[in-house]
N, C-alpha and C. Protein backbone atom coordinates (compact mmCIF):
# COMPACT_ATOMS: atom_id res chain seq x y z
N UNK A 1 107.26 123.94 82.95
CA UNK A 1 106.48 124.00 84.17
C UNK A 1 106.78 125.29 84.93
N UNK A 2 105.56 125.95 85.53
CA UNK A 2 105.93 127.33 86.00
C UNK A 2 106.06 127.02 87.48
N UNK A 3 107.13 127.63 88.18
CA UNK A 3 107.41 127.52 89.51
C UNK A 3 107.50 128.84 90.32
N UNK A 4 107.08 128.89 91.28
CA UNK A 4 106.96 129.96 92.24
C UNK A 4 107.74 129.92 93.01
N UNK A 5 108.38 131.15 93.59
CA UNK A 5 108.95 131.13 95.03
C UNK A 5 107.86 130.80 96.29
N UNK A 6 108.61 129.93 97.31
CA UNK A 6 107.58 129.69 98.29
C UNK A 6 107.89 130.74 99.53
N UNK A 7 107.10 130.39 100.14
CA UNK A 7 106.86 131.17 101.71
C UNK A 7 108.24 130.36 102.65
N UNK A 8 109.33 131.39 103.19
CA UNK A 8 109.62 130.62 104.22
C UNK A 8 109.76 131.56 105.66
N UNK A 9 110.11 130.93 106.95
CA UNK A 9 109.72 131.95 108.14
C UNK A 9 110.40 131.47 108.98
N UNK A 10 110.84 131.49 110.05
CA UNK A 10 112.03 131.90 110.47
C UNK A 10 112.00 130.48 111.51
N UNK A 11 110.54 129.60 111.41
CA UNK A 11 110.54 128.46 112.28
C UNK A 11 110.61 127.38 111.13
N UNK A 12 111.00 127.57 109.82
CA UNK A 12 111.58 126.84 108.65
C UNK A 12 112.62 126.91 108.28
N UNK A 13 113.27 128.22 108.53
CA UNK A 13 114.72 128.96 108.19
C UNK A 13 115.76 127.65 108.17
N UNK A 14 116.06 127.30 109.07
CA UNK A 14 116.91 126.46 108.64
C UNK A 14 117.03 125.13 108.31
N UNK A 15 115.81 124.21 108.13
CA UNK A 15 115.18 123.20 107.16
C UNK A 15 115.59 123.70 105.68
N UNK A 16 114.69 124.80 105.17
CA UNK A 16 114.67 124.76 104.06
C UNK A 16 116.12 126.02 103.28
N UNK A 17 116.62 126.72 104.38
CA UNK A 17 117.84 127.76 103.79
C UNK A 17 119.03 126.83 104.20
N UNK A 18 119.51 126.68 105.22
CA UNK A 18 120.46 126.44 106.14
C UNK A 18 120.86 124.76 105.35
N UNK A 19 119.64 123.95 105.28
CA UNK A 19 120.38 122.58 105.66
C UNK A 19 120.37 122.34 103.80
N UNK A 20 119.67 122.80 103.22
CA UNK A 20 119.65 122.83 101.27
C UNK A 20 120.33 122.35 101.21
N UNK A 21 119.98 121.24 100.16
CA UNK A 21 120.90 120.59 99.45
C UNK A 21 121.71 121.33 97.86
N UNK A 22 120.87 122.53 97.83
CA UNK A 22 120.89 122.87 96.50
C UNK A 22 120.99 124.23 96.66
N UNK A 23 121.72 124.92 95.79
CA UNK A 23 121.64 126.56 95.78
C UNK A 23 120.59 127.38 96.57
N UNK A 24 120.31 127.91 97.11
CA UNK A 24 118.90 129.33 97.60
C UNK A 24 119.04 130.18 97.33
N UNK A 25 117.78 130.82 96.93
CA UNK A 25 117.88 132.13 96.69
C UNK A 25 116.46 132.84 97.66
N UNK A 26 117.58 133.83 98.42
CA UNK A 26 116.23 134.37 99.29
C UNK A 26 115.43 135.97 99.48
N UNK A 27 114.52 136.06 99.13
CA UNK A 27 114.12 137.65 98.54
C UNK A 27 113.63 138.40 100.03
N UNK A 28 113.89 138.93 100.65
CA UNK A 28 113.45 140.02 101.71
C UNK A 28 112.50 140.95 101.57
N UNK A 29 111.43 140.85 101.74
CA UNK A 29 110.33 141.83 101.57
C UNK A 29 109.61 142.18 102.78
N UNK A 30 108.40 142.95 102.36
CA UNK A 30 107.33 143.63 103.18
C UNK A 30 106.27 144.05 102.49
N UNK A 31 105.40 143.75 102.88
CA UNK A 31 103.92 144.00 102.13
C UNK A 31 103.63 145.65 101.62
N UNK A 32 104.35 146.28 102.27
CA UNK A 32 104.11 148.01 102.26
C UNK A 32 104.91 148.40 101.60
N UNK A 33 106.00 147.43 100.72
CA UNK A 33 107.10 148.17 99.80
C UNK A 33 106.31 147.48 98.15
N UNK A 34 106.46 149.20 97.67
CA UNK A 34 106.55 148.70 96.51
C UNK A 34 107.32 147.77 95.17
N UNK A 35 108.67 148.43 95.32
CA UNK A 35 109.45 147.72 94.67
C UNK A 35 109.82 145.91 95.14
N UNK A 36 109.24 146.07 96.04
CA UNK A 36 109.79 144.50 96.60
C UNK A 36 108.54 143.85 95.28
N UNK A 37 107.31 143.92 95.19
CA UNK A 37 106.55 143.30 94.33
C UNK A 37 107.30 143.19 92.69
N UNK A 38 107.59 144.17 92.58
CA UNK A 38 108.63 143.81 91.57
C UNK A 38 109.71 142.77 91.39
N UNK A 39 110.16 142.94 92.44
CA UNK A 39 111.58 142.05 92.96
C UNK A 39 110.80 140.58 92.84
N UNK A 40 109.74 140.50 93.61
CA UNK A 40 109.09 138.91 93.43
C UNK A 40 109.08 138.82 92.27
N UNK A 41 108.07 139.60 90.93
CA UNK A 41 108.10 138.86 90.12
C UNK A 41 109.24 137.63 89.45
N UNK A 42 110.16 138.39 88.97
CA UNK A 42 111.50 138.61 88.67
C UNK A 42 111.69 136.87 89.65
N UNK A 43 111.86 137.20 90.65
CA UNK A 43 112.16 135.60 91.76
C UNK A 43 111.43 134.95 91.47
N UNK A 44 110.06 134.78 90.83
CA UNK A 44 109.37 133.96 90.46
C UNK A 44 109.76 133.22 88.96
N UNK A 45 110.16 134.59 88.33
CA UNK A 45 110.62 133.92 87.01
C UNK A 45 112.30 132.94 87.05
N UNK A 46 112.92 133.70 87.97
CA UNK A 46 114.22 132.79 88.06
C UNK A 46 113.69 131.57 88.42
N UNK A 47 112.65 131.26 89.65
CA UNK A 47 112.28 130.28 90.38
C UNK A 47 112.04 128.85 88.92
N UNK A 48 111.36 129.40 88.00
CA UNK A 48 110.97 128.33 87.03
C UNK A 48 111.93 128.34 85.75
N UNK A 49 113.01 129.50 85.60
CA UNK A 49 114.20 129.41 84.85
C UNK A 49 115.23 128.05 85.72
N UNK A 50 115.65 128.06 86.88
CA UNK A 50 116.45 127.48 87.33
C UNK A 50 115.84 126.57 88.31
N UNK A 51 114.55 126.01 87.69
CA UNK A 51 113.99 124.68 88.59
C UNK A 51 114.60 123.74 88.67
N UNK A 52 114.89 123.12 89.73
CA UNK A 52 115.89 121.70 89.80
C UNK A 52 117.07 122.03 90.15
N UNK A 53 117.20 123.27 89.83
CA UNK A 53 119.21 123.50 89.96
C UNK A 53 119.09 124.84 91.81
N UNK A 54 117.89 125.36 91.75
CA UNK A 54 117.77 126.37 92.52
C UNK A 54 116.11 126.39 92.76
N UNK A 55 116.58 127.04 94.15
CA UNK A 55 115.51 126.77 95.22
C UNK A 55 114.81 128.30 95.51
N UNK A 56 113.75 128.65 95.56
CA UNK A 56 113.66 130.56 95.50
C UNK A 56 112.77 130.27 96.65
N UNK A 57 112.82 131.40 97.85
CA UNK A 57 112.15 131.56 99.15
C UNK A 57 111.95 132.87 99.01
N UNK A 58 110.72 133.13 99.38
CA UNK A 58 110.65 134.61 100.05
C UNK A 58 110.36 135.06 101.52
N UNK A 59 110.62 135.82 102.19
CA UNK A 59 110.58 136.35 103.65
C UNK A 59 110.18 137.32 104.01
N UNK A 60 109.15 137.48 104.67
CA UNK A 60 108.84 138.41 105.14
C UNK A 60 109.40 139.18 106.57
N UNK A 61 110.11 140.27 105.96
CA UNK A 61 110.82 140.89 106.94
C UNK A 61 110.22 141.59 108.48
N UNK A 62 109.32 142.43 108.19
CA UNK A 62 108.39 142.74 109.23
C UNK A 62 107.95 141.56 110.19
N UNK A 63 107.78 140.06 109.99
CA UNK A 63 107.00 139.07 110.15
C UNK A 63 108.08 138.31 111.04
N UNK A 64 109.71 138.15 109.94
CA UNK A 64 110.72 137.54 110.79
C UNK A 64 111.99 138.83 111.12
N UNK A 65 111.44 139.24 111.90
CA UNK A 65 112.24 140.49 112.21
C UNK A 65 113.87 139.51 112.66
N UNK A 66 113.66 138.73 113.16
CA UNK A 66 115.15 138.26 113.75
C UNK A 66 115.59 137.78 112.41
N UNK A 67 115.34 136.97 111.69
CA UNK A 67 115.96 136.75 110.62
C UNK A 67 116.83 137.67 109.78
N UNK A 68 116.11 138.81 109.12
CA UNK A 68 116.63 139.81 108.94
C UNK A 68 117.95 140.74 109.56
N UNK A 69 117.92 140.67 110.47
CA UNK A 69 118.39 141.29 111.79
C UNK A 69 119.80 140.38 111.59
N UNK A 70 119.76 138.54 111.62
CA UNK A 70 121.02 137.99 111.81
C UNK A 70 121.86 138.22 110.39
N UNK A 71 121.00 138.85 108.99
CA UNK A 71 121.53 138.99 107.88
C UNK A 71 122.07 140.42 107.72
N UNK A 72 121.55 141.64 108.74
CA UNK A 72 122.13 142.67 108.77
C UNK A 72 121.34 143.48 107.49
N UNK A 73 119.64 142.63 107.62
CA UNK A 73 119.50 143.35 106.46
C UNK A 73 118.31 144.68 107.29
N UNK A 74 118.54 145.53 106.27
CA UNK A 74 118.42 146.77 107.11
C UNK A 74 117.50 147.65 106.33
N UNK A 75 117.11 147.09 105.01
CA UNK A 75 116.20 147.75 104.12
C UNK A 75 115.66 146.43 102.61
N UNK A 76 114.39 146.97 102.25
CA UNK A 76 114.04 145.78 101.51
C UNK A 76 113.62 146.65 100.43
N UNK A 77 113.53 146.25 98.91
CA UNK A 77 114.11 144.41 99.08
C UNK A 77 116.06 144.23 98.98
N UNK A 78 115.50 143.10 99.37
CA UNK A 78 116.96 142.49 99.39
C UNK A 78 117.12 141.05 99.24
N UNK A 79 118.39 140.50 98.25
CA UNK A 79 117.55 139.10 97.69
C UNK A 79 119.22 138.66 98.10
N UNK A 80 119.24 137.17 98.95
CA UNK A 80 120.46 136.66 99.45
C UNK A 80 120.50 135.60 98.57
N UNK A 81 121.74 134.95 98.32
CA UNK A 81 121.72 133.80 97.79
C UNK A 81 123.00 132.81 98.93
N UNK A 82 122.31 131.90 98.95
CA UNK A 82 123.15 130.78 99.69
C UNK A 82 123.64 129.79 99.01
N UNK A 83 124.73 129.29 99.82
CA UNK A 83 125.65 127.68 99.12
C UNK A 83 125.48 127.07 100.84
N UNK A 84 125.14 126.08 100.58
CA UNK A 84 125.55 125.20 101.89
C UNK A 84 125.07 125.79 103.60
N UNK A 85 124.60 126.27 103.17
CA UNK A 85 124.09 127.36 104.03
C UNK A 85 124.77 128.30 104.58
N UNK A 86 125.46 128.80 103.58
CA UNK A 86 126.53 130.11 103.87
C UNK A 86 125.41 131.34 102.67
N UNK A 87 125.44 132.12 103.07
CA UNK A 87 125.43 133.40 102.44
C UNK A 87 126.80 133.86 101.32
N UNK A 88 126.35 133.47 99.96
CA UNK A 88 127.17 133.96 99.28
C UNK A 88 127.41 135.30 98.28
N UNK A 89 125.94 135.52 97.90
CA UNK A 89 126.22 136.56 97.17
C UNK A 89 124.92 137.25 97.92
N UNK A 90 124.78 138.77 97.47
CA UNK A 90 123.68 139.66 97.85
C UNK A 90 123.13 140.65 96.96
N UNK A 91 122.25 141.27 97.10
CA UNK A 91 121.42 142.47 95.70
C UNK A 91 120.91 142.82 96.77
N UNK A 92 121.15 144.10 96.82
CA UNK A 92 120.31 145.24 97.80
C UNK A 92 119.52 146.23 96.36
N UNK A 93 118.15 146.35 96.81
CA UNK A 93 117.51 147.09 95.95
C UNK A 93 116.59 146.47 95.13
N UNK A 94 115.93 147.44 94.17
CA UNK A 94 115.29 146.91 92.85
C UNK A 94 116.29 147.09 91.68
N UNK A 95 116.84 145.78 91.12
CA UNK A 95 117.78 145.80 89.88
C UNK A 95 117.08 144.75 88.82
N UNK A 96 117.95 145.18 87.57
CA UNK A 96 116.71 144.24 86.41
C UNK A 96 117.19 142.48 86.82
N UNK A 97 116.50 142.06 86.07
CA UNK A 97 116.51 140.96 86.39
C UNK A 97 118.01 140.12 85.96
N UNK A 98 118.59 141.22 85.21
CA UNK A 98 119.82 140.44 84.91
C UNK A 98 120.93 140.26 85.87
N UNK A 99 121.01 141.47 87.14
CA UNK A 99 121.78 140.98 88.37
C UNK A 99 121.79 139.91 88.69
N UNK A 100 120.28 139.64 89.22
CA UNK A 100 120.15 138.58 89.77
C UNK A 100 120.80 136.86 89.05
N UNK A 101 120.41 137.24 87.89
CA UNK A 101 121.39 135.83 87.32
C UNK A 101 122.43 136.10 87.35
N UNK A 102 123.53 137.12 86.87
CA UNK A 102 124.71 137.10 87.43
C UNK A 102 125.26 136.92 88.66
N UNK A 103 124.02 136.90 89.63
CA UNK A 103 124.66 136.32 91.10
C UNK A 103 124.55 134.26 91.30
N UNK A 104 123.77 134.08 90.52
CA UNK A 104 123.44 132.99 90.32
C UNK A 104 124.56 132.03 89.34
N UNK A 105 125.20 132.91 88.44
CA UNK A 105 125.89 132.18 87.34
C UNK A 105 127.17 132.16 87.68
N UNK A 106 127.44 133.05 89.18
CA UNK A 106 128.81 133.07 89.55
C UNK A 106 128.89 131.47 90.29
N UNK A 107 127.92 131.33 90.62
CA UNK A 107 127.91 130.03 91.04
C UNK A 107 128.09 128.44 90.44
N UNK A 108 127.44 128.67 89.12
CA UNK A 108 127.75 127.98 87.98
C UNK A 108 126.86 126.76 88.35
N UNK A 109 125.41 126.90 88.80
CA UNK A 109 124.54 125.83 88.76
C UNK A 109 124.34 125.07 87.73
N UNK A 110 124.93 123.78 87.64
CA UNK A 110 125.14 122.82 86.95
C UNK A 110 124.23 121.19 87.19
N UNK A 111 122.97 120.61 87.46
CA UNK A 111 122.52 119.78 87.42
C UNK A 111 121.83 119.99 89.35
N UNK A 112 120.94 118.64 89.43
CA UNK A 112 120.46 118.98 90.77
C UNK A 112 120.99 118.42 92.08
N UNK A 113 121.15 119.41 92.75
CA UNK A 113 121.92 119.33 93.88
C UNK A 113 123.19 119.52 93.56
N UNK A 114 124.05 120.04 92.26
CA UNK A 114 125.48 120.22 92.10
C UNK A 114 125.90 121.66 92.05
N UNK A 115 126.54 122.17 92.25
CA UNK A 115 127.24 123.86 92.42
C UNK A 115 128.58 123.41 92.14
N UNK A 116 128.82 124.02 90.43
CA UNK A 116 130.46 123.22 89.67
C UNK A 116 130.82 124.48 90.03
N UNK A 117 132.24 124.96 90.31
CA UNK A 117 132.96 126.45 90.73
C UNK A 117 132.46 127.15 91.59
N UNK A 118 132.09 126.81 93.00
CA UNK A 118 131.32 127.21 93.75
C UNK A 118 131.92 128.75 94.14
N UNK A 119 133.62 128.97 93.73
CA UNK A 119 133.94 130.44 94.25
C UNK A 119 134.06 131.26 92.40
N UNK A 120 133.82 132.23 92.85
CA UNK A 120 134.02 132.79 92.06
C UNK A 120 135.51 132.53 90.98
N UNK A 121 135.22 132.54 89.42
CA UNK A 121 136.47 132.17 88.52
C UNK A 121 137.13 133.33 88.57
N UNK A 122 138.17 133.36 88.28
CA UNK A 122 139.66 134.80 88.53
C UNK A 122 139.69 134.52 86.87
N UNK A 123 139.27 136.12 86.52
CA UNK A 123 139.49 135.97 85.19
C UNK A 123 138.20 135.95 84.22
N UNK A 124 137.06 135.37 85.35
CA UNK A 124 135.47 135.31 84.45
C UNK A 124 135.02 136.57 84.83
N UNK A 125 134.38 137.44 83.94
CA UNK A 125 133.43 138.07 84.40
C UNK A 125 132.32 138.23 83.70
N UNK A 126 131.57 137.98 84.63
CA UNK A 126 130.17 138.12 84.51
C UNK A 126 129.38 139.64 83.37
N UNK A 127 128.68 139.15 82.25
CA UNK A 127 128.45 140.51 81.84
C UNK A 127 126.87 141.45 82.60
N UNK A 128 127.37 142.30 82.78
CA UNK A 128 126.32 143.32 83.53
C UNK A 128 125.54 144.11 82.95
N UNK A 129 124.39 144.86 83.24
CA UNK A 129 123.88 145.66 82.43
C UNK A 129 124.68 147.19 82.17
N UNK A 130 124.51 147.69 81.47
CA UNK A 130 125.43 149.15 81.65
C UNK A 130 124.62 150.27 82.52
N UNK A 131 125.81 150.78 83.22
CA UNK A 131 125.48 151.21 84.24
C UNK A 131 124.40 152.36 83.49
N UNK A 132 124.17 153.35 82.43
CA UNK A 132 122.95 154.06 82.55
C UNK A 132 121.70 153.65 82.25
N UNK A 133 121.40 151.74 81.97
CA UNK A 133 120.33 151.66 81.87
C UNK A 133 120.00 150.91 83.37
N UNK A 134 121.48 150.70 84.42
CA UNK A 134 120.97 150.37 85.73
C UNK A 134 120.34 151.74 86.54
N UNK A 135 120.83 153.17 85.73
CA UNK A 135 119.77 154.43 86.49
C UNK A 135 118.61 154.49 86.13
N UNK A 136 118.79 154.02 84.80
CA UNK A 136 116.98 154.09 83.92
C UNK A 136 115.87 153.63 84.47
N UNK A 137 116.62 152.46 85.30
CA UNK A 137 115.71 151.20 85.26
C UNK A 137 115.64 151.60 87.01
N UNK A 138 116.50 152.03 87.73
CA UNK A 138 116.52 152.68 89.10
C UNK A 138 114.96 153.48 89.39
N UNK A 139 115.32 154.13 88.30
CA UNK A 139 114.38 155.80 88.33
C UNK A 139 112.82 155.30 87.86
N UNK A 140 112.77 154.18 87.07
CA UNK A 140 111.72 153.88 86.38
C UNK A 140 110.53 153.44 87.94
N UNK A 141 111.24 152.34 88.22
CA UNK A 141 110.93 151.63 89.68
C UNK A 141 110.57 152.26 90.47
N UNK A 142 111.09 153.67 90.81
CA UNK A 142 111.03 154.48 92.09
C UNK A 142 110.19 155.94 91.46
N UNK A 143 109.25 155.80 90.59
CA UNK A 143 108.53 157.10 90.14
C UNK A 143 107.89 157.55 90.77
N UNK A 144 107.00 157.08 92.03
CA UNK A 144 106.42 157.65 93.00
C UNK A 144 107.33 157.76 94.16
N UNK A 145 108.12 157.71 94.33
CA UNK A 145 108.97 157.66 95.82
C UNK A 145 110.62 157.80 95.29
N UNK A 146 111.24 159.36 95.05
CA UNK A 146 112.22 159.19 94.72
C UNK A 146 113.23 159.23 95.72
N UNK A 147 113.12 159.48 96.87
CA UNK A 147 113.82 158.88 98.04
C UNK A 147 113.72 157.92 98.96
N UNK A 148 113.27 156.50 98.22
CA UNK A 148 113.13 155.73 98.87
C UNK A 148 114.09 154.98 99.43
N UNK A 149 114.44 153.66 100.00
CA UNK A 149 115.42 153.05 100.78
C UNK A 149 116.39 152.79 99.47
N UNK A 150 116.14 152.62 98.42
CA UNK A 150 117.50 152.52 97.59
C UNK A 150 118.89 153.82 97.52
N UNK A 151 117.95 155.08 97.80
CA UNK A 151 119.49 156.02 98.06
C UNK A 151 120.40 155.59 98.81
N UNK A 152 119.76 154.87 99.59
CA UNK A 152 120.83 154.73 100.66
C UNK A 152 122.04 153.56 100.40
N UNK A 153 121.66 153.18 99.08
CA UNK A 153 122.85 151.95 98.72
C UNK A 153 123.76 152.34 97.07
N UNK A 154 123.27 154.01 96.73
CA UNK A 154 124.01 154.33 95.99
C UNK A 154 124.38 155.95 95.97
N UNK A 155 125.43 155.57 97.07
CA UNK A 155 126.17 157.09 97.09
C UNK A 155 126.26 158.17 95.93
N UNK A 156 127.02 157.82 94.70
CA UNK A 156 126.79 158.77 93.64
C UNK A 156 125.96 159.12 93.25
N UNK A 157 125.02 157.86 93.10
CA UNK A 157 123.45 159.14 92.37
C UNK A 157 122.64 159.81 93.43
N UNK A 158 122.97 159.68 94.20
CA UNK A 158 122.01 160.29 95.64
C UNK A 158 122.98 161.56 96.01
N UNK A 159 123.93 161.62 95.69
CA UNK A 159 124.72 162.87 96.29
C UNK A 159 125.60 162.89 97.48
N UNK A 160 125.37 161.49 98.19
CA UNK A 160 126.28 161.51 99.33
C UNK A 160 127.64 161.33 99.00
N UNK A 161 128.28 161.56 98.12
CA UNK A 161 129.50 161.48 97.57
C UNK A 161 130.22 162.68 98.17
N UNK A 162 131.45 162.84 98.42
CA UNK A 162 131.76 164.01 98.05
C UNK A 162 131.89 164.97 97.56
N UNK A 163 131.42 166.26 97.64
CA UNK A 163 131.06 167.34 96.73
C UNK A 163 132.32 167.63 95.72
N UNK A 164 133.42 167.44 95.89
CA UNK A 164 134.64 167.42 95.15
C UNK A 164 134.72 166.67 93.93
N UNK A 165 134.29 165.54 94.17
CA UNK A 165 133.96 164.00 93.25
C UNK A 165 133.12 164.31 92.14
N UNK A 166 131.93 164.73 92.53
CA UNK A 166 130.67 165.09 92.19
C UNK A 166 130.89 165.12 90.82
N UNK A 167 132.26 165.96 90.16
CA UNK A 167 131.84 166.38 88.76
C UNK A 167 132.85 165.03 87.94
N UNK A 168 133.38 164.49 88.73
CA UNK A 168 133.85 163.34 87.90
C UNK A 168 133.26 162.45 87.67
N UNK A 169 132.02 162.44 88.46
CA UNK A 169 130.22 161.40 87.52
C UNK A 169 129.43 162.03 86.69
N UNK A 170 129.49 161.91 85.86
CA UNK A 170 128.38 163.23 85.02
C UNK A 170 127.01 161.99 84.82
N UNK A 171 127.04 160.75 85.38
CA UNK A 171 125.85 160.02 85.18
C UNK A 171 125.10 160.68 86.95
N UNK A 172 125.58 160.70 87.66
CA UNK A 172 125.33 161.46 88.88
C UNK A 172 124.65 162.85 88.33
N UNK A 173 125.03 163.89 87.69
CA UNK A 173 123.93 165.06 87.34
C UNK A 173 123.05 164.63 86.78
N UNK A 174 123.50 163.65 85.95
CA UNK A 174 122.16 163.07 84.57
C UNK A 174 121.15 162.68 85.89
N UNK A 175 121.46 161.64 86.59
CA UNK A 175 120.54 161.48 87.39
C UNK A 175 119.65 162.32 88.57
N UNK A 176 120.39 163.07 88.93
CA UNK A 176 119.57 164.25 89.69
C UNK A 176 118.56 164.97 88.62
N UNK A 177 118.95 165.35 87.38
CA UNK A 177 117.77 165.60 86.44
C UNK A 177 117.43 165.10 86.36
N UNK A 178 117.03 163.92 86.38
CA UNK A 178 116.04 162.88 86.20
C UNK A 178 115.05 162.98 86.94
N UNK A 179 115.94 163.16 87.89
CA UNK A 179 114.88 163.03 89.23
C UNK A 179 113.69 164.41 89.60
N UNK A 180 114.47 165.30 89.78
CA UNK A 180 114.05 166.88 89.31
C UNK A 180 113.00 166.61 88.98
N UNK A 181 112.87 166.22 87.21
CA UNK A 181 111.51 166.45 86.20
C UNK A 181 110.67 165.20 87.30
N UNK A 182 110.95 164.29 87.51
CA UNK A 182 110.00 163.50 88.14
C UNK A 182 109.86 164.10 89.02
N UNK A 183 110.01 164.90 89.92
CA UNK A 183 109.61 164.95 91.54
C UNK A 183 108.55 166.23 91.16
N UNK A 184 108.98 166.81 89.78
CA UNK A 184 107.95 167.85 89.54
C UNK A 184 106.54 167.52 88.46
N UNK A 185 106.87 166.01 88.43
CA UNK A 185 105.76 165.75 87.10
C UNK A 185 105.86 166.22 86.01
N UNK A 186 107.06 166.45 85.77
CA UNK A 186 107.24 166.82 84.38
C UNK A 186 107.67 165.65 83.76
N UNK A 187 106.71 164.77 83.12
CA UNK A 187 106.97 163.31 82.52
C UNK A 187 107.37 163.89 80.97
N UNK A 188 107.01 164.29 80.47
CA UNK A 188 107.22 164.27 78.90
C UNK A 188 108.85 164.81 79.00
N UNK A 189 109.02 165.84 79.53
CA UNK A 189 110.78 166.38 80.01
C UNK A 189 111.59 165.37 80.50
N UNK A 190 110.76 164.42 81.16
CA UNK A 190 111.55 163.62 81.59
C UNK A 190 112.39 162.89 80.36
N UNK A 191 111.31 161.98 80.04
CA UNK A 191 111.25 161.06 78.83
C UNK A 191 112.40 161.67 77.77
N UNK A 192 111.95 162.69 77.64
CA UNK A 192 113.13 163.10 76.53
C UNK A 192 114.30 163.79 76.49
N UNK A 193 114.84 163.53 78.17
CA UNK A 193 116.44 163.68 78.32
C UNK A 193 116.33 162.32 78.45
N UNK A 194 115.56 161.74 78.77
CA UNK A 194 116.04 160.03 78.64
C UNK A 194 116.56 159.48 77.32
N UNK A 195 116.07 159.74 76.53
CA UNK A 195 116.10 159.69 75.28
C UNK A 195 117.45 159.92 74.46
N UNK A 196 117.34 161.37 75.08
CA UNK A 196 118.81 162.61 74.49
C UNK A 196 119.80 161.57 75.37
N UNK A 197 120.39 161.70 76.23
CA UNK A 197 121.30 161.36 77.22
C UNK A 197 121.68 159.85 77.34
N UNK A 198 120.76 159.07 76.62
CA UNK A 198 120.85 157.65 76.77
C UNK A 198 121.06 156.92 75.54
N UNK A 199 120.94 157.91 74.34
CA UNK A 199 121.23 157.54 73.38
C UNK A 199 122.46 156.51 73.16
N UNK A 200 122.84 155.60 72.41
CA UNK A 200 123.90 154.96 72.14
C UNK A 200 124.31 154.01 73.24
């Protein structure tokens, strides 16, 4: 059965986030961001991966400005996940869809209405994507807008690092070329340092 994330707003907020009986997961958007449409899909597909065990809301940020505001969220998208109506884990940005279950599996949703290991295990870790196909997949998302609100949540590839540092990321240059050929439309250049550089 396919399940959707529903609508929630800030005169539901705590009916359906706050008082849950069951895991939430809550996506932060705005109609004028691109990547947030992305981000829904993705919440839509968790929504009918983890039906019964997890609950998916989306919000419109512009709409519930205070909501946002009490989460400190300050750019979209941004996808919260709750226990009990605590805020437990967070994803700032557009990331593949595999974050998002790793924020979900730290939780260890186990049947409906149950959360087995509700804190994180000492000793589990979660497997992640590797970090150059989390730039791939960064850069892919953001092809029309390469300074969009995600620089601002990753110091190294954006450059706000220290200039000293700088050469001890060499995925940090890879990524400024990246960016380069895109900001100049040079797609085929692009593509094939993607290629070269990402190999293996």
């Amino acid at each position: 059965m396919v399940v959707t994330a529903a609508v929630v707003t800030r005169k539901s907020w705590d009916k359906l986030i706050l008082s849950s009986d069951t895991p939430v997961l809550v996506e932060f958007h705005a109609t004028w961001c691109g990547p947030c449409r992305m981000v829904h899909r993705v919440i839509d597909e968790l929504a009918t991966d983890y039906a019964g065990k997890l609950k998916c809301f989306v919000l419109h940020a512009d709409n519930d400005l205070e909501i946002a505001e009490n989460y400190d969220v300050k750019a979209v998208p941004v996808v919260l996940l709750f226990k009990n109506g605590e805020r437990r884990e967070s994803v700032v940005g557009t990331m593949p869809k595999e974050f998002y279950v790793d924020a979900i599996e730290r939780y260890k949703c186990d049947g409906i209405g149950a959360v087995v290991n509700g804190e994180k295990s000492i000793g589990e870790k979660a497997k992640s994507p590797r970090t150059k196909d989390v730039i791939w997949t960064i850069l892919i998302q953001n092809w029309f807008n390469i300074n969009c609100e995600w620089t601002k949540h990753h110091p190294i590839l954006t450059g706000s690092a220290s200039s000293t540092r700088k050469t001890e990321y060499p995925l940090y240059v890879l990524t400024q070329q990246l960016a380069l050929e895109w900001s100049i439309k040079k797609t085929s250049e692009a593509i094939q340092l993607e290629k070269t550089a990402f190999r293996g």
